[in-house]
N, C-alpha and C. Protein backbone atom coordinates (compact mmCIF):
# COMPACT_ATOMS: atom_id res chain seq x y z
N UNK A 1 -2.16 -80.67 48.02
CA UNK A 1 -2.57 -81.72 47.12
C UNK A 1 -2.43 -81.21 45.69
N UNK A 2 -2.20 -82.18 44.98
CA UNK A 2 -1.59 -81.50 43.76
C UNK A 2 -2.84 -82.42 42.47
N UNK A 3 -3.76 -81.52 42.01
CA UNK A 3 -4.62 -82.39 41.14
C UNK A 3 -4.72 -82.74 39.83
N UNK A 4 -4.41 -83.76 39.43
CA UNK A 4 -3.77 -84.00 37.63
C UNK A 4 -4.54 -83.08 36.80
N UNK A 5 -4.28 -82.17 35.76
CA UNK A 5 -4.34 -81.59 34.49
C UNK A 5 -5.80 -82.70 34.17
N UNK A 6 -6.25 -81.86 32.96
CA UNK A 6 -7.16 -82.25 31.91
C UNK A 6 -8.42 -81.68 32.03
N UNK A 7 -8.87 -82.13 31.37
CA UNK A 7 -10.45 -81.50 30.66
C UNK A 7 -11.70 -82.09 32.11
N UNK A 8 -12.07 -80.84 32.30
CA UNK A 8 -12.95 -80.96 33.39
C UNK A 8 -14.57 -80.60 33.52
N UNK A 9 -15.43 -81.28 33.48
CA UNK A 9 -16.78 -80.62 33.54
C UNK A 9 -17.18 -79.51 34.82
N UNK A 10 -17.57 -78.54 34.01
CA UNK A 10 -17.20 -77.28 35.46
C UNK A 10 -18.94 -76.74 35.73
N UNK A 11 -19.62 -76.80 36.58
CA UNK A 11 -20.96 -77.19 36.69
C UNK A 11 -20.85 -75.70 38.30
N UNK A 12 -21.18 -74.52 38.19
CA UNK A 12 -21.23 -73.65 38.83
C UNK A 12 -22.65 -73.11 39.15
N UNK A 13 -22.85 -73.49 40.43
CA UNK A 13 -24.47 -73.32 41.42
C UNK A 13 -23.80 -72.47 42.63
N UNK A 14 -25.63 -72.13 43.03
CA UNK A 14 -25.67 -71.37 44.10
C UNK A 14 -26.36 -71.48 44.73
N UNK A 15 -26.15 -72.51 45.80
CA UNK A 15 -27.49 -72.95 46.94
C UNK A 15 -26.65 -73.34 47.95
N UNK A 16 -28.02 -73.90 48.64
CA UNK A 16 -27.80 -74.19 50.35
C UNK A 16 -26.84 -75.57 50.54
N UNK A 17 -26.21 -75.85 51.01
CA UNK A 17 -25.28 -77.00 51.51
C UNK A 17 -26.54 -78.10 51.59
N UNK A 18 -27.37 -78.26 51.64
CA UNK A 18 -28.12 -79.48 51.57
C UNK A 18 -28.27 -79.96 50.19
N UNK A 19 -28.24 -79.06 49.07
CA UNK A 19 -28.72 -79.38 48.23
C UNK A 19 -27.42 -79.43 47.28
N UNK A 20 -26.34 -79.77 47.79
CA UNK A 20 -25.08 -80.44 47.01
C UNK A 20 -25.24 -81.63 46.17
N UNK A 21 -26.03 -82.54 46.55
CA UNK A 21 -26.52 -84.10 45.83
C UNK A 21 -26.80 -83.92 44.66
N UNK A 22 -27.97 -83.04 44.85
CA UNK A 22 -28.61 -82.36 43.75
C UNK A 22 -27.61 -82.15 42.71
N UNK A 23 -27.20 -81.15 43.12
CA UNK A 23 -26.33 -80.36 42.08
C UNK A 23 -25.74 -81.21 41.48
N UNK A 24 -24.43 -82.46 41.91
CA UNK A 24 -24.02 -83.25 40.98
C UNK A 24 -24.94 -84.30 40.45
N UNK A 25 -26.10 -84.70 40.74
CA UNK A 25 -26.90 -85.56 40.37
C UNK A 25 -27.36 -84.79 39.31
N UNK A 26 -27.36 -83.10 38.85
CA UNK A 26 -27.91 -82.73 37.65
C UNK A 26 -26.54 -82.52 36.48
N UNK A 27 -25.29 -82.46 37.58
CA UNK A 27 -23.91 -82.40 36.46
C UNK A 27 -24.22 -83.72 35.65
N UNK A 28 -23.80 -84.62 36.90
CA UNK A 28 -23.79 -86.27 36.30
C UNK A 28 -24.97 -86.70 35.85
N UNK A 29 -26.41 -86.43 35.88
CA UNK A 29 -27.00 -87.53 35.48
C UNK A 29 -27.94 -86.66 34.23
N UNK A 30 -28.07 -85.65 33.81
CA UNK A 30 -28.64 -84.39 32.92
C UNK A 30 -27.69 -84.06 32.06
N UNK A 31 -26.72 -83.55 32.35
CA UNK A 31 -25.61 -83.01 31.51
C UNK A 31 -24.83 -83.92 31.12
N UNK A 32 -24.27 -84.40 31.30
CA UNK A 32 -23.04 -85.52 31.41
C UNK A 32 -23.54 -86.18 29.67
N UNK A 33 -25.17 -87.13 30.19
CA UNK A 33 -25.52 -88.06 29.58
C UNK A 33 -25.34 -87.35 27.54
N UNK A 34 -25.75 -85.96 27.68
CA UNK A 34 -25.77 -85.43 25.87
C UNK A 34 -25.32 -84.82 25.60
N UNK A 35 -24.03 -85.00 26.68
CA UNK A 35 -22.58 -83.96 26.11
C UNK A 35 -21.67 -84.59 25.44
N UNK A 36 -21.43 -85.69 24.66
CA UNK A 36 -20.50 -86.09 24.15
C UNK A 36 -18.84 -86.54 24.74
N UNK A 37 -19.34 -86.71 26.09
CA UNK A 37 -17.82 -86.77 27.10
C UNK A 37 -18.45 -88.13 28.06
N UNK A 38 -17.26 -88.70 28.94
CA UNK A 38 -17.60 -89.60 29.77
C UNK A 38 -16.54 -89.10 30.85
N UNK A 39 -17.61 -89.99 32.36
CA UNK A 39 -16.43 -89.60 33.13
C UNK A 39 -14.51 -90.12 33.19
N UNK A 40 -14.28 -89.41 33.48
CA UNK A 40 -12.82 -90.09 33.65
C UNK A 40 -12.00 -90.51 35.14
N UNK A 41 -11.31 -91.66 35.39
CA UNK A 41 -10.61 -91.67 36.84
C UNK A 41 -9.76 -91.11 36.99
N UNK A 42 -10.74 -89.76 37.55
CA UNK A 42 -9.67 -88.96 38.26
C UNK A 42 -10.41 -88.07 39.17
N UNK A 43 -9.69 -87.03 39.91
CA UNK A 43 -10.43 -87.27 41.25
C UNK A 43 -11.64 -85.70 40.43
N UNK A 44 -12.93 -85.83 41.38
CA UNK A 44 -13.99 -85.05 41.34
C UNK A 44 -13.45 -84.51 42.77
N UNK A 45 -14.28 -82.83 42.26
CA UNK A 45 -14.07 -81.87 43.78
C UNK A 45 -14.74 -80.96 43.40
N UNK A 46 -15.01 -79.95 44.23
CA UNK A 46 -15.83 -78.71 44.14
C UNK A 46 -14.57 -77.73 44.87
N UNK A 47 -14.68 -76.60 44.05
CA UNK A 47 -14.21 -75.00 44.40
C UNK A 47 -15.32 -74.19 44.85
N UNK A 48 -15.18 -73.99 46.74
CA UNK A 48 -16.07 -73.03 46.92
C UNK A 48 -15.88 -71.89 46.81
N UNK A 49 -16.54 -71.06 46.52
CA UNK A 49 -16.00 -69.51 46.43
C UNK A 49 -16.29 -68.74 47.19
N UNK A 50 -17.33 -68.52 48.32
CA UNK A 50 -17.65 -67.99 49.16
C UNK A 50 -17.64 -68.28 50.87
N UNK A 51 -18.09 -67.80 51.46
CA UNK A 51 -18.81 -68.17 52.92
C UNK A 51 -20.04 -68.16 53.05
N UNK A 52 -20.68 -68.99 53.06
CA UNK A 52 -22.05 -69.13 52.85
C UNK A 52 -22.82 -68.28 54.41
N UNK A 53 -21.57 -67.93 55.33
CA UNK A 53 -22.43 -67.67 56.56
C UNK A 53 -23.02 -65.51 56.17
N UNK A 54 -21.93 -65.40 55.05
CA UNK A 54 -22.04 -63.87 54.69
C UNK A 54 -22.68 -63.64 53.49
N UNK A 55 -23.46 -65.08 52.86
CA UNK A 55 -24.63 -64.77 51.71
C UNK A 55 -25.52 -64.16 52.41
N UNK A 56 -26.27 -63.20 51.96
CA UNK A 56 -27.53 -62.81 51.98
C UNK A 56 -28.61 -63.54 52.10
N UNK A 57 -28.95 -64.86 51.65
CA UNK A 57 -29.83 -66.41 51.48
C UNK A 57 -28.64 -67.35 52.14
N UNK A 58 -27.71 -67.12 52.46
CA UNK A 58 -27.00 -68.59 53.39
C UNK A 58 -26.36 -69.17 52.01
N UNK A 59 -26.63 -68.99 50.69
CA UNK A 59 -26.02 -69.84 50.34
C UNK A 59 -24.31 -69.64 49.70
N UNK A 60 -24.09 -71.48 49.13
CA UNK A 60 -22.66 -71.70 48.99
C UNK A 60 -22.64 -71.05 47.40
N UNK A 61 -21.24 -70.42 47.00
CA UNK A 61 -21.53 -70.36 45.66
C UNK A 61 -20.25 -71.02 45.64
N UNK A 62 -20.33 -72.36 44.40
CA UNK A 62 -19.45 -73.92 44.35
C UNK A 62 -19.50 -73.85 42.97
N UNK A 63 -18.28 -74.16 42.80
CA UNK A 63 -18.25 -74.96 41.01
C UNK A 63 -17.49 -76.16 41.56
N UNK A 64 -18.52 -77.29 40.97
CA UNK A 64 -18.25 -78.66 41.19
C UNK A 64 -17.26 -79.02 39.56
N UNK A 65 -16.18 -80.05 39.77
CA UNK A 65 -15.52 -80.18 38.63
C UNK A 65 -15.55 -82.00 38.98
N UNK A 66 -16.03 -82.19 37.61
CA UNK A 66 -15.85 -83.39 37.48
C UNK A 66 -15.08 -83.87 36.02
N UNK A 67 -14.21 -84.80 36.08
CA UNK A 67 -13.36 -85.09 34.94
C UNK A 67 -13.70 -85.92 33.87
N UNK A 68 -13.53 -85.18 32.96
CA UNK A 68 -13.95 -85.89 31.50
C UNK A 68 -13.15 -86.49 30.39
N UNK A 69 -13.81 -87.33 29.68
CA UNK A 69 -12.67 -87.37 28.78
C UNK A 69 -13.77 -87.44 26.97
N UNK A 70 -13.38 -87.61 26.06
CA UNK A 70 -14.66 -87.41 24.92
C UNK A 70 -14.86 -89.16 24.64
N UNK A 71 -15.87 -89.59 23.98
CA UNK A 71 -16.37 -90.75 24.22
C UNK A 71 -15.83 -91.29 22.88
């Protein structure tokens, strides 16, 4: 899959797979709102970086990217 270029909000956590919601509910609805950017259509994804089964605590370490553009 090949994912279009541009300016991306890069939002990097370290928790348990349940608490993924979370995490973009604090990109998108905390950060997002008094950063001076809006979202843009294009696709959102997360880069995991680990195996969460060989954390020490289980957890995922993820940078969620969501696409921006300035308002």
């Amino acid at each position: 899959m090949t994912i279009p270029g541009g300016i991306f909000a890069t939002g990097r956590v370290e928790i348990r797979v349940d608490r993924f919601p979370e995490a973009w509910d604090t990109l998108m609805g905390e950060w997002l709102p008094g950063s001076g950017y809006e979202p843009e259509d294009r696709l959102c994804y997360e880069v995991h970086l680990n195996d969460p089964d060989t954390h020490p605590d289980g957890k995922s370490i993820v940078e969620l990217r969501e696409p921006i553009r300035s308002l």
